[in-house]
C-alpha atoms as a PDB file:
ATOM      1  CA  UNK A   1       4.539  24.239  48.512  1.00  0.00           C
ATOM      2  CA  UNK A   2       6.807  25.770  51.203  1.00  0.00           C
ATOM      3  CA  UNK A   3      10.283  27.201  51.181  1.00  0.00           C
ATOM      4  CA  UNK A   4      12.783  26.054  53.468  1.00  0.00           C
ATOM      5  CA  UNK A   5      12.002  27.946  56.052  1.00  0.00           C
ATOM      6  CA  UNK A   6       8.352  26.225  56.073  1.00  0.00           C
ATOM      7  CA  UNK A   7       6.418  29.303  54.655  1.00  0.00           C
ATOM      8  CA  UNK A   8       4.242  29.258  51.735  1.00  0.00           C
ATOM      9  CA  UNK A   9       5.434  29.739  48.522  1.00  0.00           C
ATOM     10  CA  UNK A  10       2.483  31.256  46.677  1.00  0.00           C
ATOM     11  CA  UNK A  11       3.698  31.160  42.764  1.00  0.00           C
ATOM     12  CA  UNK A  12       4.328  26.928  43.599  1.00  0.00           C
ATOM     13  CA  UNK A  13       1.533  26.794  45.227  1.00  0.00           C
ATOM     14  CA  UNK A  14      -0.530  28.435  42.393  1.00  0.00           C
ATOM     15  CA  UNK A  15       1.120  26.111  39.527  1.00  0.00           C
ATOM     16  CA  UNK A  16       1.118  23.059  41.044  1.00  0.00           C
ATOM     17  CA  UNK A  17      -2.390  22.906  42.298  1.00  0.00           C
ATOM     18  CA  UNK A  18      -3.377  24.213  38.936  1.00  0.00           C
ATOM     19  CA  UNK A  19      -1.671  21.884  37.083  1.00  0.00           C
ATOM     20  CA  UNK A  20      -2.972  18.931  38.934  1.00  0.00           C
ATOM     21  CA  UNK A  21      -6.230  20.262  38.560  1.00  0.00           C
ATOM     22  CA  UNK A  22      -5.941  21.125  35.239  1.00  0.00           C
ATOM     23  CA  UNK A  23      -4.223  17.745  33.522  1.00  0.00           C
ATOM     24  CA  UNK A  24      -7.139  15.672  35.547  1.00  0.00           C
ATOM     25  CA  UNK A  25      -9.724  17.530  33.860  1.00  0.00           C
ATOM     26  CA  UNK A  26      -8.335  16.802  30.186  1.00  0.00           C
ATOM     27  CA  UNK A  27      -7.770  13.373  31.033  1.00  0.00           C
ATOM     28  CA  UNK A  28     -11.743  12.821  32.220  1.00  0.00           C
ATOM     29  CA  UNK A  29     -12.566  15.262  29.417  1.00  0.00           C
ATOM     30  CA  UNK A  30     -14.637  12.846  27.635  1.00  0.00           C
ATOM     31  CA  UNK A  31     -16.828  11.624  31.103  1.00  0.00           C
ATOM     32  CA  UNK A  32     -17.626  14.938  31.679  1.00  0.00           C
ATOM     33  CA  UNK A  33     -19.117  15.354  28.047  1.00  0.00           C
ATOM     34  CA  UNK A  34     -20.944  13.036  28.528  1.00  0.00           C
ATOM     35  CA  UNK A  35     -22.290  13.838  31.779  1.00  0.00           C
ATOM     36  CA  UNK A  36     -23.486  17.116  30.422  1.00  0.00           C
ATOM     37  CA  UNK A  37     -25.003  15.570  27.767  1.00  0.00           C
ATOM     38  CA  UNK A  38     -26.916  13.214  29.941  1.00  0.00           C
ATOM     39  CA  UNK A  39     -27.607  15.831  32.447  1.00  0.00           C
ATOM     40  CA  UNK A  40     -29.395  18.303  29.599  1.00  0.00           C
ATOM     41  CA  UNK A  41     -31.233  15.718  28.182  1.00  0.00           C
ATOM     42  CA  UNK A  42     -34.900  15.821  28.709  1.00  0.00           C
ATOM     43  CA  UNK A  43     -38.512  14.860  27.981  1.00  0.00           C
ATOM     44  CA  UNK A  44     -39.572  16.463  24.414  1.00  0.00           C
ATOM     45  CA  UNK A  45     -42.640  18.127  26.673  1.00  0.00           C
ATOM     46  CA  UNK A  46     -39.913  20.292  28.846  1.00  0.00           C
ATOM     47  CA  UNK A  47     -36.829  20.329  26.579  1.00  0.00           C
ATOM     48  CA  UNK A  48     -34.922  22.932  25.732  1.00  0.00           C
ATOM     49  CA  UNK A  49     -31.642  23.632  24.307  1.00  0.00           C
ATOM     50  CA  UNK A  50     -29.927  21.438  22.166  1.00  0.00           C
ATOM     51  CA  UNK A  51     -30.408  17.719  22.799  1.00  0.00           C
ATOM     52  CA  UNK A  52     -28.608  14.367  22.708  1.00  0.00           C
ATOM     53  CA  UNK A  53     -30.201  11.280  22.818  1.00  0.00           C
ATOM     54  CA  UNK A  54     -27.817   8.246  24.696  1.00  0.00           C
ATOM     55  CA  UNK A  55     -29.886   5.272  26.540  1.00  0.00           C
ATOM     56  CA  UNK A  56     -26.426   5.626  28.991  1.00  0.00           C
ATOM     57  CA  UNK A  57     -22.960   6.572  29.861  1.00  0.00           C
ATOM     58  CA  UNK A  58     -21.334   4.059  27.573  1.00  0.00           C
ATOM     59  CA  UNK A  59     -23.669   4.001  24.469  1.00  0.00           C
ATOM     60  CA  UNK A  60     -22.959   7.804  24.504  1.00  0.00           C
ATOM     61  CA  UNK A  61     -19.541   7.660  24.596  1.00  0.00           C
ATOM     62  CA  UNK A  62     -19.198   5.128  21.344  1.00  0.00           C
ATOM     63  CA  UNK A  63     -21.766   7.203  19.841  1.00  0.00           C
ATOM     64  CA  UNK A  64     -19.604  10.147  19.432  1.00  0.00           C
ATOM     65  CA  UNK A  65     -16.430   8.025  18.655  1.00  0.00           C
ATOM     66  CA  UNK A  66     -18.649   6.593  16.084  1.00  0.00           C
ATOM     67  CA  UNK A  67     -19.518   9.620  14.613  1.00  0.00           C
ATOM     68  CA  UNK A  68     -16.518  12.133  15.075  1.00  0.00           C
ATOM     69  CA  UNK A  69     -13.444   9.921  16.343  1.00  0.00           C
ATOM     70  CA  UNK A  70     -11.446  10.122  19.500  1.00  0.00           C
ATOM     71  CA  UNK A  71     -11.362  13.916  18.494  1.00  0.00           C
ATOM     72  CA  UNK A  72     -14.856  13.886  19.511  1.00  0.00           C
ATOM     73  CA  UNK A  73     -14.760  12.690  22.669  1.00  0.00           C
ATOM     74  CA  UNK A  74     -12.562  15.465  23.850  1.00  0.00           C
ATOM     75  CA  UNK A  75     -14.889  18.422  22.283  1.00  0.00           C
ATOM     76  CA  UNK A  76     -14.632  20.869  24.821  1.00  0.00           C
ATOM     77  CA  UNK A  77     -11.771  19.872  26.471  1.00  0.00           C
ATOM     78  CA  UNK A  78      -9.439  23.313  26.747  1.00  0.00           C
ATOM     79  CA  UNK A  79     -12.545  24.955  27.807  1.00  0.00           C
ATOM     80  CA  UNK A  80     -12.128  22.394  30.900  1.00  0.00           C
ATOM     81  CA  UNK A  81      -8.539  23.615  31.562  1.00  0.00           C
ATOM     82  CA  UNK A  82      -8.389  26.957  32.662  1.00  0.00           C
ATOM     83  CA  UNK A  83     -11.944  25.689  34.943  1.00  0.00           C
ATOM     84  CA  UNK A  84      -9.873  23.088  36.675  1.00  0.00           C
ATOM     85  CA  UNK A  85      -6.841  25.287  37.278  1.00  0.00           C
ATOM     86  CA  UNK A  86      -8.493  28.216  38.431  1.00  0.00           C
ATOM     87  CA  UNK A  87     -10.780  26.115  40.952  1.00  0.00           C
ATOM     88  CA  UNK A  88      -8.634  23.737  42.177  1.00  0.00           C
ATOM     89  CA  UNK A  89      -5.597  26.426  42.630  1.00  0.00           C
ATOM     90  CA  UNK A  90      -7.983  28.939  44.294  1.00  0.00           C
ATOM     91  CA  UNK A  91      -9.428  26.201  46.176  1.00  0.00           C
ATOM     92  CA  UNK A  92      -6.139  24.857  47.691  1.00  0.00           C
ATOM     93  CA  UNK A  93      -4.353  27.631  47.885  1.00  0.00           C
ATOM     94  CA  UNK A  94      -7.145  29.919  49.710  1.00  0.00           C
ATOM     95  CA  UNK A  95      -7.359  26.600  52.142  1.00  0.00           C
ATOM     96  CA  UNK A  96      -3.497  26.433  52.713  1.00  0.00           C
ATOM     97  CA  UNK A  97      -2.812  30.363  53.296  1.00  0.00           C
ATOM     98  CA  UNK A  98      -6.072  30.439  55.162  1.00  0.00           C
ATOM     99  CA  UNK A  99      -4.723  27.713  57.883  1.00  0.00           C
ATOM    100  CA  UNK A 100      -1.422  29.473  57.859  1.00  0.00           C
ATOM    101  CA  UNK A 101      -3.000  33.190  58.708  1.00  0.00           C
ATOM    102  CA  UNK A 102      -5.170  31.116  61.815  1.00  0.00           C
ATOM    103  CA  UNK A 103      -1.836  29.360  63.218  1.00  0.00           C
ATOM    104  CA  UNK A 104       0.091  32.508  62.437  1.00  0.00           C
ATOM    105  CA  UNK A 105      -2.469  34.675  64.919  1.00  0.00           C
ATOM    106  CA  UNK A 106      -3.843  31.994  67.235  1.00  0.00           C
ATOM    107  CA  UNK A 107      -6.864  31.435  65.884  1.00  0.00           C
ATOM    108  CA  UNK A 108      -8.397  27.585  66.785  1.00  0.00           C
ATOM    109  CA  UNK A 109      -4.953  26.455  67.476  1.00  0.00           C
ATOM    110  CA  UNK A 110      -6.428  24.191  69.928  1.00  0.00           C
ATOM    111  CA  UNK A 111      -8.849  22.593  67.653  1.00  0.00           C
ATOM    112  CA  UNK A 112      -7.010  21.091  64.733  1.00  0.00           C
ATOM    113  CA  UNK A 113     -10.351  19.941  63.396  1.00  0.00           C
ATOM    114  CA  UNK A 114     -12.120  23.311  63.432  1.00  0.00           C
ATOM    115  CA  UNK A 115      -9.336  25.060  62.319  1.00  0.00           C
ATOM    116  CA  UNK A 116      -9.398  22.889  59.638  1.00  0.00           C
ATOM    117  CA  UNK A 117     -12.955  23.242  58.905  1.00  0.00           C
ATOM    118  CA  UNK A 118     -12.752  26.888  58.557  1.00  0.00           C
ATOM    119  CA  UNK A 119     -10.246  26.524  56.392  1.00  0.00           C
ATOM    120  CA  UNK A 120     -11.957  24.398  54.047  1.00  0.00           C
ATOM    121  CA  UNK A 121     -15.014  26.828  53.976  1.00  0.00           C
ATOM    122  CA  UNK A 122     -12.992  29.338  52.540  1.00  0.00           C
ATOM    123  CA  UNK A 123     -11.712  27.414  50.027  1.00  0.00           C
ATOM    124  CA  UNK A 124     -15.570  26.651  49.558  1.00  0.00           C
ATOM    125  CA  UNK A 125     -16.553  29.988  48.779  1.00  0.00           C
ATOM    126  CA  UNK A 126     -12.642  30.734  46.850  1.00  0.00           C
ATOM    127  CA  UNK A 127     -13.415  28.031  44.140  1.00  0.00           C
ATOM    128  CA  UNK A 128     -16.960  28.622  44.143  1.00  0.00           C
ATOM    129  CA  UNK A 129     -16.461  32.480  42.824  1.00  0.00           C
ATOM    130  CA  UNK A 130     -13.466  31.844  41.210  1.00  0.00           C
ATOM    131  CA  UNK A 131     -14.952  29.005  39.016  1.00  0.00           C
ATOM    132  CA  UNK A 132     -18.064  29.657  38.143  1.00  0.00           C
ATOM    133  CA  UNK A 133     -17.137  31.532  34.742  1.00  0.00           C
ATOM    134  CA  UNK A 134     -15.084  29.362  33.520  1.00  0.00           C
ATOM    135  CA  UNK A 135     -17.605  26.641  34.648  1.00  0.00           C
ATOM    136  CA  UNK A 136     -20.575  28.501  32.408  1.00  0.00           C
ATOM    137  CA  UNK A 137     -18.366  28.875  29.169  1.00  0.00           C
ATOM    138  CA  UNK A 138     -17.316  25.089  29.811  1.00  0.00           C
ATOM    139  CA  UNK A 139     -20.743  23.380  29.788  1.00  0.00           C
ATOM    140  CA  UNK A 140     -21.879  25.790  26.759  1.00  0.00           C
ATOM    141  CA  UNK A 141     -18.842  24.187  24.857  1.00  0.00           C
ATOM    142  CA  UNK A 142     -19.431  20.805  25.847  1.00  0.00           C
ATOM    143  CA  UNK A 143     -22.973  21.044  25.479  1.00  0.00           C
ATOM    144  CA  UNK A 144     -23.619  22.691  22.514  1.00  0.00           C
ATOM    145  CA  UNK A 145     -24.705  20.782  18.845  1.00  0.00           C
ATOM    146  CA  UNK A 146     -22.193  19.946  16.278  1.00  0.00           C
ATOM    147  CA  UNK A 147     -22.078  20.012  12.635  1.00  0.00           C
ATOM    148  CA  UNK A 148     -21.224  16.940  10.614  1.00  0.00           C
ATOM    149  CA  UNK A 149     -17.276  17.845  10.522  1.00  0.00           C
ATOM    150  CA  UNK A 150     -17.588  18.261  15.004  1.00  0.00           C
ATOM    151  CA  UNK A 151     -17.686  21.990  14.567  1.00  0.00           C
ATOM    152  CA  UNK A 152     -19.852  24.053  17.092  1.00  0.00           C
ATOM    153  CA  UNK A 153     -23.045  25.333  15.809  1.00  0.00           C
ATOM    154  CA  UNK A 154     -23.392  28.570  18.310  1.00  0.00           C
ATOM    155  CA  UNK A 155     -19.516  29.076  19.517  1.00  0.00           C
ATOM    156  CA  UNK A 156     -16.674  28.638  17.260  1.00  0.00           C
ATOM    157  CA  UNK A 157     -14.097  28.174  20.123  1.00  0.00           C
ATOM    158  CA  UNK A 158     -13.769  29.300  23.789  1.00  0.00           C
ATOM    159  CA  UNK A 159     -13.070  32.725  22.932  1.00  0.00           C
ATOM    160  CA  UNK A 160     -15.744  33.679  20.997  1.00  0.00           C
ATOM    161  CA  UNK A 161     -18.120  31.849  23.752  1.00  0.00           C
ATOM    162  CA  UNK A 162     -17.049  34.492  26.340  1.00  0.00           C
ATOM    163  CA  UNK A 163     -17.389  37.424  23.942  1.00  0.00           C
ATOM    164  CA  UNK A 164     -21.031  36.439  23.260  1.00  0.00           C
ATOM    165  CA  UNK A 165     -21.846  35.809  26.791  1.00  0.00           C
ATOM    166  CA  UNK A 166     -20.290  39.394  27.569  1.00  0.00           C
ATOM    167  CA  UNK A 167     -22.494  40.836  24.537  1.00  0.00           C
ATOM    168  CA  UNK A 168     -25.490  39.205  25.272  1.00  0.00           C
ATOM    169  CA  UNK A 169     -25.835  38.500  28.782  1.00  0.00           C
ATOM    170  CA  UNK A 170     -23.301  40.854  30.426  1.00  0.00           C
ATOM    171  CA  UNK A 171     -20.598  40.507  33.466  1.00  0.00           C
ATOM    172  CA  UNK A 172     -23.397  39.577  35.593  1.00  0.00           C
ATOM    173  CA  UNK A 173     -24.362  36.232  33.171  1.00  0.00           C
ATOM    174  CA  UNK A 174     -20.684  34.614  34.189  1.00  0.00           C
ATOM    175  CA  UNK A 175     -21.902  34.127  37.356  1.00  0.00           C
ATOM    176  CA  UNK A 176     -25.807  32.335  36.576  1.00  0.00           C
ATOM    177  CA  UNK A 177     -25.746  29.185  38.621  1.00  0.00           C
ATOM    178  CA  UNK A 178     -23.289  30.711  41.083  1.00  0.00           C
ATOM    179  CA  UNK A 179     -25.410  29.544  44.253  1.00  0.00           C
ATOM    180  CA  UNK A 180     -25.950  25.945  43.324  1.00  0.00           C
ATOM    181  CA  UNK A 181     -21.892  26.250  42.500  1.00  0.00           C
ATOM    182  CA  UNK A 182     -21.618  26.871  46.254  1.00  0.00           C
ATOM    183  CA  UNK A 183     -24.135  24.285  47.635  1.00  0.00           C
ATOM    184  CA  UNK A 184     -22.196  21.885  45.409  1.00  0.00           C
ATOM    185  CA  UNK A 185     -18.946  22.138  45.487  1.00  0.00           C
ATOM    186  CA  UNK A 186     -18.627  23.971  49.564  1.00  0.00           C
ATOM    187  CA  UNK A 187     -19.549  20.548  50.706  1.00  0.00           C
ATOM    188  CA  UNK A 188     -17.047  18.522  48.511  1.00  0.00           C
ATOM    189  CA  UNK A 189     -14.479  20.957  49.502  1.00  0.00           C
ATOM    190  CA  UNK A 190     -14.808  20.420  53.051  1.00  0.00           C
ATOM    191  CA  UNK A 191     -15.059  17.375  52.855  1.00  0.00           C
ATOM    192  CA  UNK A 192     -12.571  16.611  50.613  1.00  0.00           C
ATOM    193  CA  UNK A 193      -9.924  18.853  52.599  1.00  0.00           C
ATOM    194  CA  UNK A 194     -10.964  17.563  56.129  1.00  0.00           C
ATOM    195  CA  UNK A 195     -10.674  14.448  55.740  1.00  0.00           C
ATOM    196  CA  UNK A 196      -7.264  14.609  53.415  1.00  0.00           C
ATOM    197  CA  UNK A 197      -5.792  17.164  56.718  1.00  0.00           C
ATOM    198  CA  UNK A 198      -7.041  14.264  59.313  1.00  0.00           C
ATOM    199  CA  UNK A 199      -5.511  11.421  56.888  1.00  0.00           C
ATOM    200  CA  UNK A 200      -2.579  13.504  56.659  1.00  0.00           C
ATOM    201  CA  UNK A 201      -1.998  14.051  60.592  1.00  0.00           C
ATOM    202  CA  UNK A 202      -2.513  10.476  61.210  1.00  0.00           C
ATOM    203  CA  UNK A 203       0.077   9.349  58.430  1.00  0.00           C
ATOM    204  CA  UNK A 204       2.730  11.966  60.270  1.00  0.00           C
ATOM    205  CA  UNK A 205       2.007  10.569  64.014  1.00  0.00           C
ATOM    206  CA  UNK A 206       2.066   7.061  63.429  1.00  0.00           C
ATOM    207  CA  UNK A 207       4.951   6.977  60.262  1.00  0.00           C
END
């Protein structure tokens, strides 16, 4: 978001990104249960964890309805909150003030694209860091086993999730997974933000 004189306004640029971010991930709360349900479950030979057993997508997702209600389907969902609005506001803000320092000082201003590109790395790396905590204590949430009345077995909510992490595993075990973060979600960034910055500069020249 800018101000009138065209600068960045970082306090808009912070909520609204994180907002969007954030009301998308509650809303596809109950796909992304299910996808790390799917994703954990494995052979009895090399399982480990707790495990659910869906033959898909769909099956799983009545299952749980079944079983503990619409309230059920959206287990886990404030953990996915503060994960989408800290990555997609450190992602989109660390792209847009990013551009702005480049154009500001010169840098690439005679290759859009790169400049872009750049840009989009560091938002890469921003949401990678900035995520992967709340990404861990997430997929615990979502993925640990239930009780008959839909109540957690190993964390009672989100907060007592990060204080066992932090007395178990220490600072260091918020970040576990952090370089697969990066090798997944640096490419969907730059892609993502390329080709939205290209779409956008063709809608402005030909509008």
């Amino acid at each position: 978001m800018k101000d009138q004189k065209g600068n960045l306004v970082f306090y808009k640029s912070v909520l609204i990104g994180g907002f969007a971010g954030a009301s998308g991930a509650y809303i596809a709360s109950p796909f992304y249960l299910i996808k790390t349900h799917l994703q954990s479950q494995a052979s009895k030979e090399i399982a480990f964890g707790h495990q659910y057993h869906y033959k898909g997508t769909w099956s799983g997702l009545w299952g749980i309805f079944r079983d503990q209600g619409l309230k059920g389907l959206f287990r886990g969902s404030f953990s996915a909150v503060p994960r989408a609005f800290v990555g997609s506001t450190s992602q989109l803000t660390s792209f847009a003030y990013c551009k702005e320092f480049m154009r500001k000082y010169g840098i690439l201003t005679n290759s859009p694209l790169l400049m872009t590109f750049t840009a989009s790395m560091v938002g890469g790396v921003a949401i990678s860091f900035m995520m992967t905590p709340f990404d861990l204590v997430s997929t615990r949430l979502y993925n640990q086993g239930v009780d008959k009345a839909g109540q957690g077995l190993l964390y009672k909510g989100y907060t007592d999730c990060v204080l066992k992490i932090w007395k178990t595993e220490g600072f260091l075990g918020f970040y576990k997974g952090l370089g697969p973060s990066y090798f997944r979600l640096g490419p969907h960034t730059v892609l993502c933000l390329v080709f939205w910055d290209e779409f956008k500069e063709l809608y402005q020249r030909f509008k």
